[in-house]
Protein backbone atom coordinates (compact mmCIF):
# COMPACT_ATOMS: atom_id res chain seq x y z
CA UNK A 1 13.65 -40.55 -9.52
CA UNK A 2 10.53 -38.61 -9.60
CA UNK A 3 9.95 -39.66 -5.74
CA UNK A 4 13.19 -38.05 -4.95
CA UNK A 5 12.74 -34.95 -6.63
CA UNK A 6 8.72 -34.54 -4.72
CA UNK A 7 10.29 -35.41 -1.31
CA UNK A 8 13.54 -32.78 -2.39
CA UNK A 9 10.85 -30.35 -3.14
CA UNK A 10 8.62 -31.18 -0.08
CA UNK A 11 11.83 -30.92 2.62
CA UNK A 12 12.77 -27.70 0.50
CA UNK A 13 9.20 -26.49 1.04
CA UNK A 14 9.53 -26.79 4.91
CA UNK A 15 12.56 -23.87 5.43
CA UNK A 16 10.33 -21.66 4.16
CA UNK A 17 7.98 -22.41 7.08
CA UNK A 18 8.95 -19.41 9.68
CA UNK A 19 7.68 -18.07 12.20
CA UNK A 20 6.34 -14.62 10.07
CA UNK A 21 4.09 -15.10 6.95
CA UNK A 22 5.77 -15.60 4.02
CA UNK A 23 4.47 -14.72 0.30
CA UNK A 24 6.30 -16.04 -2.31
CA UNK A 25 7.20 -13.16 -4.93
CA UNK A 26 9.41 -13.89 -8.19
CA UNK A 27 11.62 -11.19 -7.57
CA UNK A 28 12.63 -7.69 -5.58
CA UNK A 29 14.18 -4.88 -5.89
CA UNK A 30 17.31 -3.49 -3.51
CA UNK A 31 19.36 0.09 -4.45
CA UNK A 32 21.07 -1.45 -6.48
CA UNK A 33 18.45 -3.14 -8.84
CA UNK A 34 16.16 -6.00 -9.62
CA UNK A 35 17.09 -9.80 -7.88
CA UNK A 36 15.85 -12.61 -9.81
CA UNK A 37 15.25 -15.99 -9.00
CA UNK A 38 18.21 -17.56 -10.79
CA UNK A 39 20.78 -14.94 -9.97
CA UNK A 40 24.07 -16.41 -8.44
CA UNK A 41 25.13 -15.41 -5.16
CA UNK A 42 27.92 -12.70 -6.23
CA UNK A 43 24.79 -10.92 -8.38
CA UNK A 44 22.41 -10.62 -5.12
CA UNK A 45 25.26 -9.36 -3.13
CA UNK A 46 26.00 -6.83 -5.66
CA UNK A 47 22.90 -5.42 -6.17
CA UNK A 48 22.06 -5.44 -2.35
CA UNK A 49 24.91 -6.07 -0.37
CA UNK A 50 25.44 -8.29 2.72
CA UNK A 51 22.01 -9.72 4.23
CA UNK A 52 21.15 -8.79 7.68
CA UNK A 53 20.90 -12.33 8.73
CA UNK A 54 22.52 -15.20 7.11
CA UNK A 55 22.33 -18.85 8.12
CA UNK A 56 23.78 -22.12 5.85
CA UNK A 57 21.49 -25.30 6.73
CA UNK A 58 22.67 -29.19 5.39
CA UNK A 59 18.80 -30.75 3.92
CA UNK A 60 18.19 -34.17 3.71
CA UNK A 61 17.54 -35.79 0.78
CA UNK A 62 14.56 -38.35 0.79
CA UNK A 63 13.22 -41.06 -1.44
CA UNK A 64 11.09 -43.99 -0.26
CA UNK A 65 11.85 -47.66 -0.81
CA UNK A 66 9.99 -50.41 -2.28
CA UNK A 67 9.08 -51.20 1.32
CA UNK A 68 6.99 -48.05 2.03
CA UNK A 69 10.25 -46.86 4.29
CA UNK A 70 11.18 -42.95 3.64
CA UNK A 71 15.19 -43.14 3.00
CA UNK A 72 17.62 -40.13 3.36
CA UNK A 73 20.06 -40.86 0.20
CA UNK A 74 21.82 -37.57 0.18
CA UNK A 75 22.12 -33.82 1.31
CA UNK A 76 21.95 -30.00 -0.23
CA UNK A 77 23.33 -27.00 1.01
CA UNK A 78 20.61 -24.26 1.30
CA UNK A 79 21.33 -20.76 2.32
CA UNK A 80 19.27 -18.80 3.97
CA UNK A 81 19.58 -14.72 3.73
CA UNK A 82 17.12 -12.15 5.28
CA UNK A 83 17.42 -8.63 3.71
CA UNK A 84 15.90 -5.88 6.00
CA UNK A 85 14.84 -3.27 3.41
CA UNK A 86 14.04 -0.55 5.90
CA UNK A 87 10.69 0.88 7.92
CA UNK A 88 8.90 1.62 4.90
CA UNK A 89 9.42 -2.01 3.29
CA UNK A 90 8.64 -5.53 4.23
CA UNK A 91 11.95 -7.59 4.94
CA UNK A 92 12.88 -10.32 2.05
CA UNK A 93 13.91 -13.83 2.36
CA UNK A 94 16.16 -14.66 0.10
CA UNK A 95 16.96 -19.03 -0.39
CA UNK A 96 19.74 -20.19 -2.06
CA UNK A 97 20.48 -23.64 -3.63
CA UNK A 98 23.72 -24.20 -5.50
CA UNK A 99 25.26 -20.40 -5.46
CA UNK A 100 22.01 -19.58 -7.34
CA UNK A 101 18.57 -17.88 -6.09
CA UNK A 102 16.05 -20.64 -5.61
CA UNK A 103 13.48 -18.81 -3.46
CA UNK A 104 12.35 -15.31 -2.56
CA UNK A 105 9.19 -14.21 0.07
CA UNK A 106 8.06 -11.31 1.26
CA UNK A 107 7.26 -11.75 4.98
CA UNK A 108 4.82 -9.38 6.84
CA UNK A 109 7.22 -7.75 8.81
CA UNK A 110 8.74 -4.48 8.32
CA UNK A 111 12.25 -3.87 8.49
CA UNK A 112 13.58 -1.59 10.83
């Protein structure tokens, strides 16, 4: 079980490879107030409204066998929401696993 949860963590890891820099950060704060990793969906979009870009991804499970041979032995559903906080602020990527914030980075670009 511990092989699964590494190789869920390691295909997890690789969405947040984009094309901008990303710095995770443990939380961030819209007009409405502070998001949390934790918080469930209905929270974020209270407290910041509808992201400027939202895309839902299927990510494959792996574990590897006996045999050395990687495996896929399931799926999760990760969302993926990019909040563009203005000129003055670097945009947010928000990741969400289960209805509930998983991951949140700062990339180096300003919004617009």
């Amino acid at each position: 079980m511990c092989r699964v949860v590494r190789h869920l963590l390691a295909a997890l890891a690789l969405l947040g490879a984009g094309a901008a820099q990303a710095n995770q950060v443990g939380a961030f704060q819209c007009d409405g107030g502070l998001v949390d990793i934790g918080d469930s969906v209905l929270t974020v979009q209270r407290k910041c409204g509808a992201p400027a870009y939202a895309q839902r991804r299927d990510v494959g499970i792996e574990a590897v066998d006996r045999f050395g041979w990687v495996r896929i032995i399931g799926s999760v559903t990760v969302d993926d929401w990019l909040y563009n906080l203005g000129p003055t602020r670097f945009q947010v990527r928000v990741l969400l696993r289960d209805g509930r914030v998983w991951r949140i980075e700062s990339l180096d670009e300003r919004g617009f």
